[in-house]
N, C-alpha and C. Protein backbone atom coordinates (compact mmCIF):
# COMPACT_ATOMS: atom_id res chain seq x y z
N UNK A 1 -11.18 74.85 36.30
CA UNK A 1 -11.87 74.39 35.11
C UNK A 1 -12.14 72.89 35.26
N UNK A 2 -13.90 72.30 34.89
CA UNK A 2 -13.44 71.34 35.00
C UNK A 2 -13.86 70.52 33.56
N UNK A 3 -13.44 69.21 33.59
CA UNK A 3 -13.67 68.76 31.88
C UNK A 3 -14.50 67.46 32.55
N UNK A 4 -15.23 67.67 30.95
CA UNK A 4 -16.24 66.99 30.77
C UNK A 4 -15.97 65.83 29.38
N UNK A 5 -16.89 64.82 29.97
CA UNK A 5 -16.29 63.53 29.05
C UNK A 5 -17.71 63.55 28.08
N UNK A 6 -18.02 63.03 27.27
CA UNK A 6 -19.05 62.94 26.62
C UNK A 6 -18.67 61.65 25.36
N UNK A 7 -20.12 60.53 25.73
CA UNK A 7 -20.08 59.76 25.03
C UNK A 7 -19.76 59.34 23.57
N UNK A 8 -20.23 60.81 22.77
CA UNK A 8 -19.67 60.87 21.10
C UNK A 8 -19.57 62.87 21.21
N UNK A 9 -19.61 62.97 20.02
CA UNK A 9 -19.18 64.30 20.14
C UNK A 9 -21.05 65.43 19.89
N UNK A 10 -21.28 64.31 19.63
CA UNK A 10 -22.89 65.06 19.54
C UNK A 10 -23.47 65.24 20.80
N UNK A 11 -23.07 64.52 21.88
CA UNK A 11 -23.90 64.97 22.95
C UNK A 11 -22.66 66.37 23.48
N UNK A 12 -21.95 66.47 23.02
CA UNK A 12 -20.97 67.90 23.64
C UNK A 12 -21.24 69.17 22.45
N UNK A 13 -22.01 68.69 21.20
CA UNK A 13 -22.36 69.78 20.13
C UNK A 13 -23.81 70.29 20.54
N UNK A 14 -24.48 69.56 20.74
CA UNK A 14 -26.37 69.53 20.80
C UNK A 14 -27.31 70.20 22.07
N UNK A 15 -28.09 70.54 21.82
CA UNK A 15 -28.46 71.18 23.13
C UNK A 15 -29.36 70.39 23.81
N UNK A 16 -29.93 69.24 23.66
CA UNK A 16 -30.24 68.08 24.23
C UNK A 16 -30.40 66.80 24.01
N UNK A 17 -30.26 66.00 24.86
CA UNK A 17 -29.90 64.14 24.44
C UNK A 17 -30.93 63.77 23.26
N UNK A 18 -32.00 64.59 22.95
CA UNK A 18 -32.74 64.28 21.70
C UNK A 18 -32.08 64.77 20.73
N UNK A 19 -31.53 65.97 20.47
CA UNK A 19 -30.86 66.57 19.27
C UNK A 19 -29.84 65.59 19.01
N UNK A 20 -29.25 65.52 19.80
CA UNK A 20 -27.73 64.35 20.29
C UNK A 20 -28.18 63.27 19.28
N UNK A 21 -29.45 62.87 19.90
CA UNK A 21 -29.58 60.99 18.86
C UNK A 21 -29.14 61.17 17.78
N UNK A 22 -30.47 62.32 17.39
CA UNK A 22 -30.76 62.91 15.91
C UNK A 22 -29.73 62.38 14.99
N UNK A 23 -28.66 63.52 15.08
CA UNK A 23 -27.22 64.23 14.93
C UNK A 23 -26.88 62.27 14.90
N UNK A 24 -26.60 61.47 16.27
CA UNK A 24 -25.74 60.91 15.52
C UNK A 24 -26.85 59.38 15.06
N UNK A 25 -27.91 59.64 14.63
CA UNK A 25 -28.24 58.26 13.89
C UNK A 25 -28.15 58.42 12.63
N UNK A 26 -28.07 60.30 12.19
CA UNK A 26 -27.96 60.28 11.02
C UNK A 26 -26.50 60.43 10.40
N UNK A 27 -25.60 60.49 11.56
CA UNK A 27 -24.46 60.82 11.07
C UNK A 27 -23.87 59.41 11.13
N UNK A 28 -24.32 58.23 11.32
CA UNK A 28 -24.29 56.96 11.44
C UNK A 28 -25.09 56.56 9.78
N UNK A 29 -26.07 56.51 9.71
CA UNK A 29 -26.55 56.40 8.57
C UNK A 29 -25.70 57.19 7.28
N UNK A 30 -25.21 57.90 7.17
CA UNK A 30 -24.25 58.51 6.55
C UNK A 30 -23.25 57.86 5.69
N UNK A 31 -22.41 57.49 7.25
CA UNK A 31 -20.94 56.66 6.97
C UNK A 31 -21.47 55.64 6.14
N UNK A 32 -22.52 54.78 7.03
CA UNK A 32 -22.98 53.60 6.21
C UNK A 32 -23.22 53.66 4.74
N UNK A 33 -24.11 54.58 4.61
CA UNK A 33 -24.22 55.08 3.04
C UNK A 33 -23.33 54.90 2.35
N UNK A 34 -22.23 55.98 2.45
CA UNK A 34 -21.25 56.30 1.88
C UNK A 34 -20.00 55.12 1.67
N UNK A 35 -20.25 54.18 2.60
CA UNK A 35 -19.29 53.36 2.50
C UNK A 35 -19.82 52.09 1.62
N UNK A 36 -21.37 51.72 1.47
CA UNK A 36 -21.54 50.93 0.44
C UNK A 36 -21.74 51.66 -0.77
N UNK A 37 -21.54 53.20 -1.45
CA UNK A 37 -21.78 53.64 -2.54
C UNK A 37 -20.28 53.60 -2.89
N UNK A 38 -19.67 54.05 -2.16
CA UNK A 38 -17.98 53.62 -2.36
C UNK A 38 -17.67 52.80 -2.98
N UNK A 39 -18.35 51.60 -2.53
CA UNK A 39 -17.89 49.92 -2.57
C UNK A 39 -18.54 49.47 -4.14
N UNK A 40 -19.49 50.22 -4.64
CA UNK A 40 -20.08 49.82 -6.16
C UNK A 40 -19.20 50.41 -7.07
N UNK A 41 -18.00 51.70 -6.66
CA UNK A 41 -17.38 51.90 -7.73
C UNK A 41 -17.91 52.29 -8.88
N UNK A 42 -18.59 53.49 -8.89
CA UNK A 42 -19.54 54.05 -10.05
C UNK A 42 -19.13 55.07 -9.87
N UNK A 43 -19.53 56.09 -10.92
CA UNK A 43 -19.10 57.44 -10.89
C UNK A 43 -20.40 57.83 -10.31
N UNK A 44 -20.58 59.00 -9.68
CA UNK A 44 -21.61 59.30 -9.00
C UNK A 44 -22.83 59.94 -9.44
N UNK A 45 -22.72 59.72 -10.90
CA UNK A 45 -23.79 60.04 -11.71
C UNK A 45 -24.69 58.90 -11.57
N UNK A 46 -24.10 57.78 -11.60
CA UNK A 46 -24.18 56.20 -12.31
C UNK A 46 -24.68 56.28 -10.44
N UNK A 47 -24.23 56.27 -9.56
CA UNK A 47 -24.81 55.90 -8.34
C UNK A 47 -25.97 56.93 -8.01
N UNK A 48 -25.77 58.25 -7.95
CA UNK A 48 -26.93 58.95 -7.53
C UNK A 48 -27.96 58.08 -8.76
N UNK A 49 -28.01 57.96 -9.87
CA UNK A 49 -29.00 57.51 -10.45
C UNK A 49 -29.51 56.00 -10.03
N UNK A 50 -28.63 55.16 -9.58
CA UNK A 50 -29.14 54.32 -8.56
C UNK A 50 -29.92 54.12 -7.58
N UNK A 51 -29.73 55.27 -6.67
CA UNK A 51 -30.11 55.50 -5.47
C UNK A 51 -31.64 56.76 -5.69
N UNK A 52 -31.71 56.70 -7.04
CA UNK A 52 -32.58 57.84 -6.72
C UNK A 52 -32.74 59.47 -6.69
N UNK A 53 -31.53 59.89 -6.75
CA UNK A 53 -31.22 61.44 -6.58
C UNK A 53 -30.60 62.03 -7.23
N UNK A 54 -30.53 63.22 -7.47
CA UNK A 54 -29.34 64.04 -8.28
C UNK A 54 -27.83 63.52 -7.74
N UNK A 55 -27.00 63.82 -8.82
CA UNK A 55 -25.46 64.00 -8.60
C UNK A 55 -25.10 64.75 -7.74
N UNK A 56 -25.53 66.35 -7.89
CA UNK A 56 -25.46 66.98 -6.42
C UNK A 56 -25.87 67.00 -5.12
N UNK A 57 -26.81 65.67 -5.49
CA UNK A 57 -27.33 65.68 -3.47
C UNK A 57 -26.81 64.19 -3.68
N UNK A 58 -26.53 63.09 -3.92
CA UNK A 58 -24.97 62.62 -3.65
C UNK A 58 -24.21 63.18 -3.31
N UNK A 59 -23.33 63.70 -3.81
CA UNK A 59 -21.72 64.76 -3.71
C UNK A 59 -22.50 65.14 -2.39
N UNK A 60 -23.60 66.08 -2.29
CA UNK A 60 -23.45 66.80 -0.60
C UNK A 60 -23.66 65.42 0.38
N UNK A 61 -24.01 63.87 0.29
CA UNK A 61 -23.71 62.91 0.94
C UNK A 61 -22.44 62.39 1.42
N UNK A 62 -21.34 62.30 0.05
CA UNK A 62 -20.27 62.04 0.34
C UNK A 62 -19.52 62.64 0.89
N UNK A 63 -19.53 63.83 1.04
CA UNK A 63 -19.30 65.58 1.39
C UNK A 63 -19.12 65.58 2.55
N UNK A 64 -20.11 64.55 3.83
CA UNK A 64 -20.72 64.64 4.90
C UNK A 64 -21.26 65.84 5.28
N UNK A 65 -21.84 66.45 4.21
CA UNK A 65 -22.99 67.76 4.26
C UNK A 65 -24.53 66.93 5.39
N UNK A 66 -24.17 66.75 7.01
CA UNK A 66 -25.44 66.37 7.53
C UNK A 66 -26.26 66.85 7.77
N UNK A 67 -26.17 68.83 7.92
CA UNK A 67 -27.37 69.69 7.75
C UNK A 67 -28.55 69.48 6.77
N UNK A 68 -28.05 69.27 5.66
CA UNK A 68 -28.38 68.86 4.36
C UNK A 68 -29.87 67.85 3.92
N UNK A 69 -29.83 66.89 5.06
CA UNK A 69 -30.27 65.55 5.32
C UNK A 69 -30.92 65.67 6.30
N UNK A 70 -32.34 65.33 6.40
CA UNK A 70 -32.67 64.58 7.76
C UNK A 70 -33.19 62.98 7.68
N UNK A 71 -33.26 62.29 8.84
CA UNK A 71 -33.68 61.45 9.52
C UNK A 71 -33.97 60.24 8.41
N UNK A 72 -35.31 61.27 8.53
CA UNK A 72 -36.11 60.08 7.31
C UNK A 72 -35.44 59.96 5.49
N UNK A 73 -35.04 61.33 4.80
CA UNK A 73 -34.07 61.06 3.77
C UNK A 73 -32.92 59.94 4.08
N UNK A 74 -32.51 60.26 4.96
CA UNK A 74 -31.44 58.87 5.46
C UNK A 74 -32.06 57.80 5.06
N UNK A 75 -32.73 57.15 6.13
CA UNK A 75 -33.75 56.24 6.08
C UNK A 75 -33.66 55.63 4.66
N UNK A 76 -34.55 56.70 3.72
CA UNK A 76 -35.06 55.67 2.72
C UNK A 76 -33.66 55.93 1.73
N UNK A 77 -33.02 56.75 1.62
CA UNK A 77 -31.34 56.54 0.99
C UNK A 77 -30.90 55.04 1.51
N UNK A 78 -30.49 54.66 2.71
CA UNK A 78 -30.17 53.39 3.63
C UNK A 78 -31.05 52.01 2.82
N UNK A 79 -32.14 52.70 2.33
CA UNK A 79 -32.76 51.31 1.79
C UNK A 79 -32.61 51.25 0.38
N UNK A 80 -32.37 52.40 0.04
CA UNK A 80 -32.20 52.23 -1.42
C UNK A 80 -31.04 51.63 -1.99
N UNK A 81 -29.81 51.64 -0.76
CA UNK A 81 -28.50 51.35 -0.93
C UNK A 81 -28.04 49.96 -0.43
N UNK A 82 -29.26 49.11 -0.26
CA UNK A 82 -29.73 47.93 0.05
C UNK A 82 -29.06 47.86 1.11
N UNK A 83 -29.11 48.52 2.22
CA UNK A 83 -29.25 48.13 3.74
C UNK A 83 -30.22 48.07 4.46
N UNK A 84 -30.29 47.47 5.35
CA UNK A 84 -31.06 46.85 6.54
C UNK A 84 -31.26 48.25 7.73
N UNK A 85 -32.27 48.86 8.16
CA UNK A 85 -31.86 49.61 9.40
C UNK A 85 -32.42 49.03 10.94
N UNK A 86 -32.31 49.12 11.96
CA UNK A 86 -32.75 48.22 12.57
C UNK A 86 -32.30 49.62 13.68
N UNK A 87 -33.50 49.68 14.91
CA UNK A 87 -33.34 50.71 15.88
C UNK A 87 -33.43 49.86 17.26
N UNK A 88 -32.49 50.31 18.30
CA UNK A 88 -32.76 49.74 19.29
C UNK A 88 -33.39 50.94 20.45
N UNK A 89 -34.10 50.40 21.32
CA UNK A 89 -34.77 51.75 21.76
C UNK A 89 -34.47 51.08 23.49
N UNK A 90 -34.22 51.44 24.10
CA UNK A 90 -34.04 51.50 25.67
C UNK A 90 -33.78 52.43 27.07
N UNK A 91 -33.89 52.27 27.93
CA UNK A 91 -33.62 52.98 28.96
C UNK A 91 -31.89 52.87 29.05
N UNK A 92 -31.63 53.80 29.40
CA UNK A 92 -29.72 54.36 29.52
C UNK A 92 -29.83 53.47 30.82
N UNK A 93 -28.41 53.14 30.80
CA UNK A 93 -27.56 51.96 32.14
C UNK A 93 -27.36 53.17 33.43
N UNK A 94 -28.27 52.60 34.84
CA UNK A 94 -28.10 53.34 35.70
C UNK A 94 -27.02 53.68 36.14
């Protein structure tokens, strides 16, 4: 048997280095979320109505429900929650 190392756990879940990003820019965008809606200390009525959305698609945010979500919902959630997103795009280290 032999084992395999993998950079995060999305490239060992995904069936290719594109799904992989996907998976973790949004599962990155997520934490971030969740950790400045945390930080306002609102009940999540009072924050989903902040941010824009129902109480229940909050709760499936905090939840880490990431099926739930794609890409671009992230995105403009991330801005609504007054963060910055910023992408770096490059060729992988030979």
């Amino acid at each position: 048997m032999t084992e395999q190392r993998f950079d995060n756990v999305w490239d060992a879940l995904e069936n290719s280095p594109a799904e992989a990003a996907n998976m973790k820019a949004r599962s990155d965008l997520m934490i971030a979320i969740r950790e400045v809606v945390e930080g306002w200390q609102l009940t999540q009525a009072d924050a989903a109505r902040r941010l824009g959305v129902t109480q229940p698609r909050l709760n499936d945010l905090l939840r880490g429900r990431i099926d739930k979500f794609s890409l671009d919902a992230l995105m403009m959630l991330a801005t609504g929650a007054g963060l910055t997103v910023e992408w770096r795009v490059g060729k992988p280290a030979a």
